[in-house]
C-alpha atoms as a PDB file:
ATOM      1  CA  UNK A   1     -15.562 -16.530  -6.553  1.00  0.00           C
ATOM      2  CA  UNK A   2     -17.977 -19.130  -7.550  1.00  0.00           C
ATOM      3  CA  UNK A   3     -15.049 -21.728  -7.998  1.00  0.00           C
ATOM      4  CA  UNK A   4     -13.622 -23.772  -4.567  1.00  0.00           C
ATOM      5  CA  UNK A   5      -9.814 -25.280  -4.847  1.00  0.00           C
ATOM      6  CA  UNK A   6     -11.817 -28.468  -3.254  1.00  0.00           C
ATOM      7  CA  UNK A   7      -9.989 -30.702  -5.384  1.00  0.00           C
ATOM      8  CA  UNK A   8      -6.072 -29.106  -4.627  1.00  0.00           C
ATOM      9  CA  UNK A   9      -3.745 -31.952  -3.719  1.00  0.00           C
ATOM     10  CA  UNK A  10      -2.182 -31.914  -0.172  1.00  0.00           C
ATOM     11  CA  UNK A  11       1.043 -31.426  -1.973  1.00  0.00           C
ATOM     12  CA  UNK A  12       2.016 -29.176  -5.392  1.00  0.00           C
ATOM     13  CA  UNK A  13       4.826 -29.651  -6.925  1.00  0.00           C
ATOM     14  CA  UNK A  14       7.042 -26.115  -7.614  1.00  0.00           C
ATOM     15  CA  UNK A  15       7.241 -26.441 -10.956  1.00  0.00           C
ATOM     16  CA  UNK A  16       3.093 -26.505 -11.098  1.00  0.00           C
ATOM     17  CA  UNK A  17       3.298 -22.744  -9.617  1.00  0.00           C
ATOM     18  CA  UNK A  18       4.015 -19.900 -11.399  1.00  0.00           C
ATOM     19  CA  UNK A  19       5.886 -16.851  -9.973  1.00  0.00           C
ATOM     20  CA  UNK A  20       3.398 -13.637  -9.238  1.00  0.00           C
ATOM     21  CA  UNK A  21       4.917 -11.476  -6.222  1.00  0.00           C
ATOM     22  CA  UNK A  22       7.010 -11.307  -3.684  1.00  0.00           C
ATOM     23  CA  UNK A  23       7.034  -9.189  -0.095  1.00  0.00           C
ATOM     24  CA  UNK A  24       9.014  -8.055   2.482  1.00  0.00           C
ATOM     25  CA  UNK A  25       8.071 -11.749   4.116  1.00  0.00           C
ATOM     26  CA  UNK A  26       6.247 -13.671   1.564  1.00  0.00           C
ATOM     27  CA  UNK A  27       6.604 -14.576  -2.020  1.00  0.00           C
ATOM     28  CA  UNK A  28       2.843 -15.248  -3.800  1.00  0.00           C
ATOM     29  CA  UNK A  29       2.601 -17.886  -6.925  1.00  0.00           C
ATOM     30  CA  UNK A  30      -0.049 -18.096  -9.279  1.00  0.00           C
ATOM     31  CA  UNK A  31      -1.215 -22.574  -9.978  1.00  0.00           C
ATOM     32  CA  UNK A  32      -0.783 -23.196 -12.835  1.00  0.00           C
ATOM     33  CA  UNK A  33      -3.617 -25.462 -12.877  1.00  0.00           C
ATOM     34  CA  UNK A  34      -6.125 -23.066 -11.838  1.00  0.00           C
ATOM     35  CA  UNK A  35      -4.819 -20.133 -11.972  1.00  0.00           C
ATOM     36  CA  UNK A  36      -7.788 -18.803 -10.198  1.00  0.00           C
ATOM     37  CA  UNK A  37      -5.647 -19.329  -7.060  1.00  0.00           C
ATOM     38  CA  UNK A  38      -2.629 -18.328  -5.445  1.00  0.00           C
ATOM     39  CA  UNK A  39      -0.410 -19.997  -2.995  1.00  0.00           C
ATOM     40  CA  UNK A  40       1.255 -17.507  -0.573  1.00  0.00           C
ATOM     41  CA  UNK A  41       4.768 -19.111   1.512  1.00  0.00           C
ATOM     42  CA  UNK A  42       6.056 -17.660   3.941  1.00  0.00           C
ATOM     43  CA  UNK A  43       7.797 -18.448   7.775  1.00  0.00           C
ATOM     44  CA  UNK A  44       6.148 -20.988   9.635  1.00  0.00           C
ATOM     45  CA  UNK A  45       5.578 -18.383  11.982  1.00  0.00           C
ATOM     46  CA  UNK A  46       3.934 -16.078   9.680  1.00  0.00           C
ATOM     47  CA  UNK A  47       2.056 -18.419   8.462  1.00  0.00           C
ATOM     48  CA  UNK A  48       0.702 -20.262  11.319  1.00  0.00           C
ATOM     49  CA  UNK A  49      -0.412 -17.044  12.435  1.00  0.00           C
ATOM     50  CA  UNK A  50      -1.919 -15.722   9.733  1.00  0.00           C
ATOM     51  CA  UNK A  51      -4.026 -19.291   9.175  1.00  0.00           C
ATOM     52  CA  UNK A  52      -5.294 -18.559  12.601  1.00  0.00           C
ATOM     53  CA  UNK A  53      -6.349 -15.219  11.724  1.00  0.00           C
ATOM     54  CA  UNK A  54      -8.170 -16.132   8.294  1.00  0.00           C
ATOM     55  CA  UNK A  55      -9.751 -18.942  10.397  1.00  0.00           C
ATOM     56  CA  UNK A  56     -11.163 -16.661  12.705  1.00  0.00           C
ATOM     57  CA  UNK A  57     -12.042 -14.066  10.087  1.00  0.00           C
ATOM     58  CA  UNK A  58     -14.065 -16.381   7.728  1.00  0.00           C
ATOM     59  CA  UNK A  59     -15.508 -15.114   4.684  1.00  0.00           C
ATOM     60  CA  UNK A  60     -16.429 -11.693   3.859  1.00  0.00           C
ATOM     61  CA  UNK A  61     -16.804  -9.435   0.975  1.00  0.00           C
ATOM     62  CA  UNK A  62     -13.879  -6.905   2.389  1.00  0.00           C
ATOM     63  CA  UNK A  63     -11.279  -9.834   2.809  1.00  0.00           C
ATOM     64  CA  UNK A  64      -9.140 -11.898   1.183  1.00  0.00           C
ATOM     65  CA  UNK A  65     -11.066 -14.867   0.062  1.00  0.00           C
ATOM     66  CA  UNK A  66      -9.092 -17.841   1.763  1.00  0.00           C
ATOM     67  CA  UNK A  67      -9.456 -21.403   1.024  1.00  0.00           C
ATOM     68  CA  UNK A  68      -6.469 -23.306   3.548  1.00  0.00           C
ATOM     69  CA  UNK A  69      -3.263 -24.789   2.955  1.00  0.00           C
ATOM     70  CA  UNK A  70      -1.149 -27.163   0.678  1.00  0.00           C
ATOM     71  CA  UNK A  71       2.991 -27.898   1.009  1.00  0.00           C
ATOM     72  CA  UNK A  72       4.949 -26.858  -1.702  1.00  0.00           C
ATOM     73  CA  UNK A  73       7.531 -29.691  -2.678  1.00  0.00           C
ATOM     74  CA  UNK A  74      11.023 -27.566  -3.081  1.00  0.00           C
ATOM     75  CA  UNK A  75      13.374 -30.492  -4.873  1.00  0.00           C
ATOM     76  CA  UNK A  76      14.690 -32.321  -2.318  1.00  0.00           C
ATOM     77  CA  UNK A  77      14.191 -30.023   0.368  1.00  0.00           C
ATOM     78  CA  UNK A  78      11.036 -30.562   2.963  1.00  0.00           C
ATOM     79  CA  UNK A  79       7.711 -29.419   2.030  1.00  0.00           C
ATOM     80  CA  UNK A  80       6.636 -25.295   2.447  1.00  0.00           C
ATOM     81  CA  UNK A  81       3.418 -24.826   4.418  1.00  0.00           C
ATOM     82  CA  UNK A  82       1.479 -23.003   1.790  1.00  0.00           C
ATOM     83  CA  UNK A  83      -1.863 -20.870   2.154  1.00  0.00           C
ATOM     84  CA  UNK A  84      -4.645 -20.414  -0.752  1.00  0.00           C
ATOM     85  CA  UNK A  85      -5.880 -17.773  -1.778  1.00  0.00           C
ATOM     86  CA  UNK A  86      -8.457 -16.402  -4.409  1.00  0.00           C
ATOM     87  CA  UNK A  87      -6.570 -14.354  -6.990  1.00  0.00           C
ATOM     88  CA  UNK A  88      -7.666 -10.512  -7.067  1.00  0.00           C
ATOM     89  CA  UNK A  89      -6.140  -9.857 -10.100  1.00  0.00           C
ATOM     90  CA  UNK A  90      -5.350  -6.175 -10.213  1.00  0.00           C
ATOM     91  CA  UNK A  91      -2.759  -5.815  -7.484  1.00  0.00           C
ATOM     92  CA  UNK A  92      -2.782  -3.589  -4.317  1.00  0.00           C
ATOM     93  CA  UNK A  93      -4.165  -0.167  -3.910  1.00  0.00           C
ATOM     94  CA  UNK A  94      -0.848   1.175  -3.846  1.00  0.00           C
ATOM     95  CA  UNK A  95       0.317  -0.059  -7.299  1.00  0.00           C
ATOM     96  CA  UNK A  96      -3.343   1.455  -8.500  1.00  0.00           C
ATOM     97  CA  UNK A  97      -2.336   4.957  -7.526  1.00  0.00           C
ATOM     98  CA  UNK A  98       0.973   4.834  -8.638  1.00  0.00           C
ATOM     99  CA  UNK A  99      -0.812   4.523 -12.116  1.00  0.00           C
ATOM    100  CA  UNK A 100      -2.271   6.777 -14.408  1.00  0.00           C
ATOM    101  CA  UNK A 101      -5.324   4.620 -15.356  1.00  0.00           C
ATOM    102  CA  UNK A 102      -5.664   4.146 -10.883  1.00  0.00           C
ATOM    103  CA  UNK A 103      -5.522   8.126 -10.521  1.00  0.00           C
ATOM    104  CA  UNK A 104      -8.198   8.429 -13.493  1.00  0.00           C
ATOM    105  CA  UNK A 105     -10.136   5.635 -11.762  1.00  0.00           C
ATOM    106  CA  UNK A 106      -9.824   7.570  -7.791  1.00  0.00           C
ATOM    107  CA  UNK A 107     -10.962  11.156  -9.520  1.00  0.00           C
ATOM    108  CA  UNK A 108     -14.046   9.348 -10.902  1.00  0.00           C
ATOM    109  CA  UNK A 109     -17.541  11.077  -8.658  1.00  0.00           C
ATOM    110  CA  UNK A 110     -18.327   8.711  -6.064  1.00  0.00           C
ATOM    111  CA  UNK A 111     -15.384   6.671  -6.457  1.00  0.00           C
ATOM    112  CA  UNK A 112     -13.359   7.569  -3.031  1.00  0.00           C
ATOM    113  CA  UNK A 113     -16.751   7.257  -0.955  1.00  0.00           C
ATOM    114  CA  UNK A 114     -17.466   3.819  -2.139  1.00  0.00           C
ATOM    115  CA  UNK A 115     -13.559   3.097  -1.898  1.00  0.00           C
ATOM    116  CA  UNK A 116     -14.058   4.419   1.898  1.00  0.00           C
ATOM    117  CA  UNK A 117     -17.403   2.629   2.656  1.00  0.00           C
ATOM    118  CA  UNK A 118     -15.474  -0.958   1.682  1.00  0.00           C
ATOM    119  CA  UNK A 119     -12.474  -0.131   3.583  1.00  0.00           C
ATOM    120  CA  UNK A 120     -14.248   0.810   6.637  1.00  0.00           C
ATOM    121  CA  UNK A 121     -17.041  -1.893   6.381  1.00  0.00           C
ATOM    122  CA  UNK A 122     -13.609  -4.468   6.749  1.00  0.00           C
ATOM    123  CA  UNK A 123     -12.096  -3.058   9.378  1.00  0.00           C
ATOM    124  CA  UNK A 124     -14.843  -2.965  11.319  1.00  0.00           C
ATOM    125  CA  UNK A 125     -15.902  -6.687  11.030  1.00  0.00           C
ATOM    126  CA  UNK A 126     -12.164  -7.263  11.301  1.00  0.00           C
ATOM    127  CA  UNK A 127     -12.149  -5.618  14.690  1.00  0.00           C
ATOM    128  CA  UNK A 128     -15.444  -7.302  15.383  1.00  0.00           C
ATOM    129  CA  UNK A 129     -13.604 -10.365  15.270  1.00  0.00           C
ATOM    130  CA  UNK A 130     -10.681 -10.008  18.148  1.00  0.00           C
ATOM    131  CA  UNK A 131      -8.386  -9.099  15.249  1.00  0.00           C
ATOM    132  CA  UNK A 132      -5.809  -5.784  14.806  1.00  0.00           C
ATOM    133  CA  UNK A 133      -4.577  -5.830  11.350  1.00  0.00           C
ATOM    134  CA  UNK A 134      -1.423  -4.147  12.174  1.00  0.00           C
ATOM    135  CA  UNK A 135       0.315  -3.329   8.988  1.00  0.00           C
ATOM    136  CA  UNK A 136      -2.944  -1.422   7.451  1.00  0.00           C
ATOM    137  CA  UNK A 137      -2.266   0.708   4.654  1.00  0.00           C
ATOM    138  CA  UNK A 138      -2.605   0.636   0.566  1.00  0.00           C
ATOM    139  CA  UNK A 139       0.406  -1.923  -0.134  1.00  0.00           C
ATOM    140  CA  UNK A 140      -2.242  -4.160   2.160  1.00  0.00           C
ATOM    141  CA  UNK A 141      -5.374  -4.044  -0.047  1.00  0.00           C
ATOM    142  CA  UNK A 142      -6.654  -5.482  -3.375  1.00  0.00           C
ATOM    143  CA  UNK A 143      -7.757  -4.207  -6.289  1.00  0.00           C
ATOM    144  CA  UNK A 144     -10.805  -6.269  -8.420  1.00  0.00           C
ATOM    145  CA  UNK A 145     -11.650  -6.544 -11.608  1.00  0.00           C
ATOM    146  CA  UNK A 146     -14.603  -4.635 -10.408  1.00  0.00           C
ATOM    147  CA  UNK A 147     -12.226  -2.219  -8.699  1.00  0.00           C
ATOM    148  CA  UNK A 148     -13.568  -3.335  -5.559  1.00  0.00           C
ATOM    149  CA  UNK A 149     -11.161  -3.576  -2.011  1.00  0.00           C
ATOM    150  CA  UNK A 150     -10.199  -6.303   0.155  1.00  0.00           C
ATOM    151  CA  UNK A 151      -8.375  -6.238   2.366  1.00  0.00           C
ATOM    152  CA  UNK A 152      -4.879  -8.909   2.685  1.00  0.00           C
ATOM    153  CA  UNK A 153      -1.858 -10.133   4.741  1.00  0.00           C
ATOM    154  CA  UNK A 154      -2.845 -10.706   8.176  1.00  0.00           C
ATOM    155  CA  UNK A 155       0.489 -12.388   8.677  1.00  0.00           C
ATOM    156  CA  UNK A 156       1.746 -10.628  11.658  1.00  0.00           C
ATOM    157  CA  UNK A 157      -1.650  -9.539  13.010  1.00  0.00           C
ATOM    158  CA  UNK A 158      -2.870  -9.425  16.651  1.00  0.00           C
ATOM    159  CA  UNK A 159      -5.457 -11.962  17.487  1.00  0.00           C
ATOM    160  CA  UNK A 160      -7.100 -11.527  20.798  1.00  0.00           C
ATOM    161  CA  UNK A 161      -4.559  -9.451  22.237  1.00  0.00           C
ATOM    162  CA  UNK A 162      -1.766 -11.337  20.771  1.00  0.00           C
ATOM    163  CA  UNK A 163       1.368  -8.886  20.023  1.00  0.00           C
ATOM    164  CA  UNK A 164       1.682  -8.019  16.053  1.00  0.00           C
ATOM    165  CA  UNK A 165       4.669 -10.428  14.947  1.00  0.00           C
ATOM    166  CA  UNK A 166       5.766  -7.085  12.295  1.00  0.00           C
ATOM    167  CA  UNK A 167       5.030  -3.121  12.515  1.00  0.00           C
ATOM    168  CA  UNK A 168       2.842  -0.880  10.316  1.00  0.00           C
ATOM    169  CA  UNK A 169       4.837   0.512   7.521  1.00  0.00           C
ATOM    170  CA  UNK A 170       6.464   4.037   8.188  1.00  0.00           C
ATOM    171  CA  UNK A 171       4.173   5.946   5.934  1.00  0.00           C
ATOM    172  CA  UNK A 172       1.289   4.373   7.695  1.00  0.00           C
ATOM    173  CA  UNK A 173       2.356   4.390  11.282  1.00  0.00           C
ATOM    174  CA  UNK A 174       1.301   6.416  14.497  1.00  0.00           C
ATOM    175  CA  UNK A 175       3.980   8.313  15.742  1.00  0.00           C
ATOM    176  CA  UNK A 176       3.475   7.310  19.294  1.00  0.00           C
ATOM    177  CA  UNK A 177       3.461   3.532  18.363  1.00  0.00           C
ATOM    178  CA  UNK A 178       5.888   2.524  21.000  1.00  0.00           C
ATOM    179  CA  UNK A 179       8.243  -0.340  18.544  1.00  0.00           C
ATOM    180  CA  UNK A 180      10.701  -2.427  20.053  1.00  0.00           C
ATOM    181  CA  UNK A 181      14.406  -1.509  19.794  1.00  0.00           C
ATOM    182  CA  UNK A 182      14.985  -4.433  17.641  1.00  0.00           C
ATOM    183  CA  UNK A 183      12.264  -3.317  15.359  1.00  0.00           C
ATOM    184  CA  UNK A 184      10.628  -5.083  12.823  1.00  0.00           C
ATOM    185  CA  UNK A 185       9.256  -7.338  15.755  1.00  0.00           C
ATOM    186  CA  UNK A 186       6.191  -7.925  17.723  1.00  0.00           C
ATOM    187  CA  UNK A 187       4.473  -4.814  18.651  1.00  0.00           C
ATOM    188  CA  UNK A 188       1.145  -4.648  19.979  1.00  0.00           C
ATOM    189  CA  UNK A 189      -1.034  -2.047  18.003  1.00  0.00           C
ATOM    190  CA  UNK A 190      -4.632  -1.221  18.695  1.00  0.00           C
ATOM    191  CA  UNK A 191      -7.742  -0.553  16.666  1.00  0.00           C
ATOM    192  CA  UNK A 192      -6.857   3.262  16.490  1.00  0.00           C
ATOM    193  CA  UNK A 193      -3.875   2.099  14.844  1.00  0.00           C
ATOM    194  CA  UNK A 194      -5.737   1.063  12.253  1.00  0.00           C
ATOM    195  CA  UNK A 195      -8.193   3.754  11.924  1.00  0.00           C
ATOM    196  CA  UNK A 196      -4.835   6.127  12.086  1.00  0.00           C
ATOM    197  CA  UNK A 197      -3.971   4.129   9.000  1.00  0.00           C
ATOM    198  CA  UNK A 198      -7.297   4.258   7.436  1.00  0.00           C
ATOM    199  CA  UNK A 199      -6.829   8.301   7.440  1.00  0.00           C
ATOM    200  CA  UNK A 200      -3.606   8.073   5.372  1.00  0.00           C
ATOM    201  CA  UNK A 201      -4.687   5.672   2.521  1.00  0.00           C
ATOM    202  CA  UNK A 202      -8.172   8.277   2.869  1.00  0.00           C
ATOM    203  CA  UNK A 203      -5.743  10.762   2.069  1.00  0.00           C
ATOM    204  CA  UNK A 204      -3.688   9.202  -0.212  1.00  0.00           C
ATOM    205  CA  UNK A 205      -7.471   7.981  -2.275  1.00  0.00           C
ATOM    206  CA  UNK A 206      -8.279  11.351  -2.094  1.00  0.00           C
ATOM    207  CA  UNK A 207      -5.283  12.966  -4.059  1.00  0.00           C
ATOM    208  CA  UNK A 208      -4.899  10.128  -6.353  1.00  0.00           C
ATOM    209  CA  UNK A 209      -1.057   9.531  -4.689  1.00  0.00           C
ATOM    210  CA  UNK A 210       0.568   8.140  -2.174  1.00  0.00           C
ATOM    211  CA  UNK A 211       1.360  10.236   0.888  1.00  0.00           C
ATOM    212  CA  UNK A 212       5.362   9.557   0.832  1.00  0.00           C
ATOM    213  CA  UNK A 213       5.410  10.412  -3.528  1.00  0.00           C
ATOM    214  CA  UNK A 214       6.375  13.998  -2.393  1.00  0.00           C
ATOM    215  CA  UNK A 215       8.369  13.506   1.373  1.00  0.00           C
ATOM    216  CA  UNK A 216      10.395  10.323   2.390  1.00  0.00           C
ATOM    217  CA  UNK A 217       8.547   8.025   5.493  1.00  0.00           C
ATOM    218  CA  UNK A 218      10.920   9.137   7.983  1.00  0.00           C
ATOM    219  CA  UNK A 219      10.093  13.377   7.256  1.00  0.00           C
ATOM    220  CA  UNK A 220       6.199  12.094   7.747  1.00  0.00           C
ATOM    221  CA  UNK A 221       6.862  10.560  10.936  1.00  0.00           C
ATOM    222  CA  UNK A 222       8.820  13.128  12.031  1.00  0.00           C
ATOM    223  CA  UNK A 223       6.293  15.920  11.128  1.00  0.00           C
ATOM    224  CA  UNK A 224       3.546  13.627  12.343  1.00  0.00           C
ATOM    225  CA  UNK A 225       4.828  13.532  15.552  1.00  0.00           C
ATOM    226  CA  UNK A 226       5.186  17.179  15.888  1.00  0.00           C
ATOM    227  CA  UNK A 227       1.699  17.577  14.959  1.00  0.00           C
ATOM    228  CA  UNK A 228       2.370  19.025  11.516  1.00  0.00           C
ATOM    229  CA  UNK A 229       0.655  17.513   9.016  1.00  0.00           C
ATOM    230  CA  UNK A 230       0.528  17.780   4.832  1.00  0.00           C
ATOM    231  CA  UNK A 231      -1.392  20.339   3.085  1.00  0.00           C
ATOM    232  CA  UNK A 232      -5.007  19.193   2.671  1.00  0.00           C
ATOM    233  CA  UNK A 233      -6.554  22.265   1.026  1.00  0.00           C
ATOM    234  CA  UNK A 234      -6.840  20.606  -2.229  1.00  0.00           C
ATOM    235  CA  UNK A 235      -9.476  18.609  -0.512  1.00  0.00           C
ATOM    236  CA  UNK A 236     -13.308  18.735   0.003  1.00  0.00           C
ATOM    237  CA  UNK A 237     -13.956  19.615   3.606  1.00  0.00           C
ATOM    238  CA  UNK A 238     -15.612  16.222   4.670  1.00  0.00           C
ATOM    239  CA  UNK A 239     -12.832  14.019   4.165  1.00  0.00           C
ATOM    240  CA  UNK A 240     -10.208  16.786   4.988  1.00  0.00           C
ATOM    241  CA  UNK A 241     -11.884  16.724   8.574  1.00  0.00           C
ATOM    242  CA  UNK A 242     -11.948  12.947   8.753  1.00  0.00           C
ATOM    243  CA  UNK A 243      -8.596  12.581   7.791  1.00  0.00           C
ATOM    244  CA  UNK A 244      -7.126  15.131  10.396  1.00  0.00           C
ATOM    245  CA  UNK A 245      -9.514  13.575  12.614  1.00  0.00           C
ATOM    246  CA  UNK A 246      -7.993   9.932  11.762  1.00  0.00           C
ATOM    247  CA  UNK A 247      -4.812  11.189  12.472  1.00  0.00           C
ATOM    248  CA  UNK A 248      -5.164  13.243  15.417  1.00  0.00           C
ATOM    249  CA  UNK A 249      -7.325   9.813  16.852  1.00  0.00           C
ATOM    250  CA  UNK A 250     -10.029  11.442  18.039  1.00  0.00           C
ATOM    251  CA  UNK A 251     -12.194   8.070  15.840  1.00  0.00           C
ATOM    252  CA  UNK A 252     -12.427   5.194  18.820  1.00  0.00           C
ATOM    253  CA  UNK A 253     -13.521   2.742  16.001  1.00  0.00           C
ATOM    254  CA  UNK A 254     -14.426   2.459  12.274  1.00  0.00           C
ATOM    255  CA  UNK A 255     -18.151   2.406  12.544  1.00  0.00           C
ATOM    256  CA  UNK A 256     -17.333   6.450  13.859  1.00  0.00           C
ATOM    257  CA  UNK A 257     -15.206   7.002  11.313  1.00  0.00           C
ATOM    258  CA  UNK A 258     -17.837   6.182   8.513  1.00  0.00           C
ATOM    259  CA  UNK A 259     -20.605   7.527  10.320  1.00  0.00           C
ATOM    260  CA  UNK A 260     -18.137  10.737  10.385  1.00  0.00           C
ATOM    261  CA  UNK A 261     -18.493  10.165   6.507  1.00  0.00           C
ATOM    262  CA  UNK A 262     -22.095   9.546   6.652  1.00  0.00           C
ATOM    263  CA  UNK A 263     -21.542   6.524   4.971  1.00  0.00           C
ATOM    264  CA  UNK A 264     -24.031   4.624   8.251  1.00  0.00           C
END
């Protein structure tokens, strides 16, 4: 980003942090101070785990840019681990194509193949690295002022063969993903869980929506599972295939998926 937090404090104060977003598990601040940066809190669990990950993953163009941790003094209460991030400033993938100006933006020539190439050239050095993602999907990735992808929230991630501490979202989900009955828990996903998830947000790129707009989750897994799938003919041939393909797993990684794209 061409700026390091190097000089953040080992503790912020909550009233130096400015309210940005909040998730299913985490709630995201903006510092005031630089508001270059955000500081993600979480669970201790969550968030030990998801140092680990970023510590293993290091920097790369397709990730998060992450630069450690900081407490958050709450009052009187004890400090909140806290981990840094860059900011990408234009919010996930999923807010983009719930907008007019993302739709515009996905219909543009070449804009879904580079989209593709970015995705894919992340989860395959994520893989590379020992690491499922787990909860893959568009509510996972960034959106750049450049309109560039990376990809976020490794939180509940598998990291050498650890079990995911949370599930892939419905919409994004392989129907045969055993879950456990107590579900969201730790589940242990695979890298064709990811590539299964790639297909959807491929899909959902490619039409400019999101692949639950028109059915609820629980009517996709349900069709998914009974090997019907959603009309595709409004799409070109190539990604049509790949996206069947993705879902039907018949990718065994993501360097075959984008060589299926003849993006390598």
């Amino acid at each position: 980003m061409g700026t390091e937090p190097a000089d953040f404090p080992k503790s912020i104060e909550r009233s130096a942090l400015q309210f940005l977003q909040r998730g299913c598990m985490a709630t995201v601040y903006r510092i005031k101070s630089q508001p270059a940066f955000v500081i993600k809190l979480q669970d201790t669990t969550y968030h030990h785990n998801e140092k680990r990950v970023y510590e293993r993953l290091g920097r790369h163009p397709r990730i998060a840019a992450f630069y450690g941790e900081a407490a958050v003094q709450q009052s009187s209460d004890l400090p909140s681990p806290g981990l840094l991030f860059g900011l990408v400033p234009n919010g996930t993938l999923r807010e983009t194509l719930e907008g007019d100006i993302g739709q515009s933006r996905a219909k543009r020539p070449g804009q879904v193949t580079l989209w593709s190439a970015q995705l894919l050239d992340g989860l395959s050095y994520i893989h590379s690295r020992s690491v499922i993602h787990g909860d893959f999907g568009a509510h996972n990735v960034l959106v750049g002022l450049d309109w560039g992808l990376v990809i976020t929230d490794f939180a509940g991630s598998r990291l050498d063969g650890s079990p995911c501490l949370a599930g892939p979202s419905p919409a994004y989900r392989r129907p045969t993903l055993v879950l456990p009955p107590d579900a969201p828990g730790p589940c242990e996903p695979t890298e064709g869980d990811d590539i299964y998830a790639f297909g959807t947000v491929l899909y959902e790129m490619s039409e400019g929506a999101l692949l639950y707009r028109a059915i609820t989750r629980d009517s996709v897994l349900a069709s998914f599972t009974a090997g019907l799938y959603p009309d595709l003919s409004s799409m070109s041939a190539l990604p049509r295939s790949v996206v069947l393909g993705c879902w039907k797993c018949q990718y065994s990684s993501a360097r075959r998926v984008a060589g299926a794209l003849g993006l390598s």
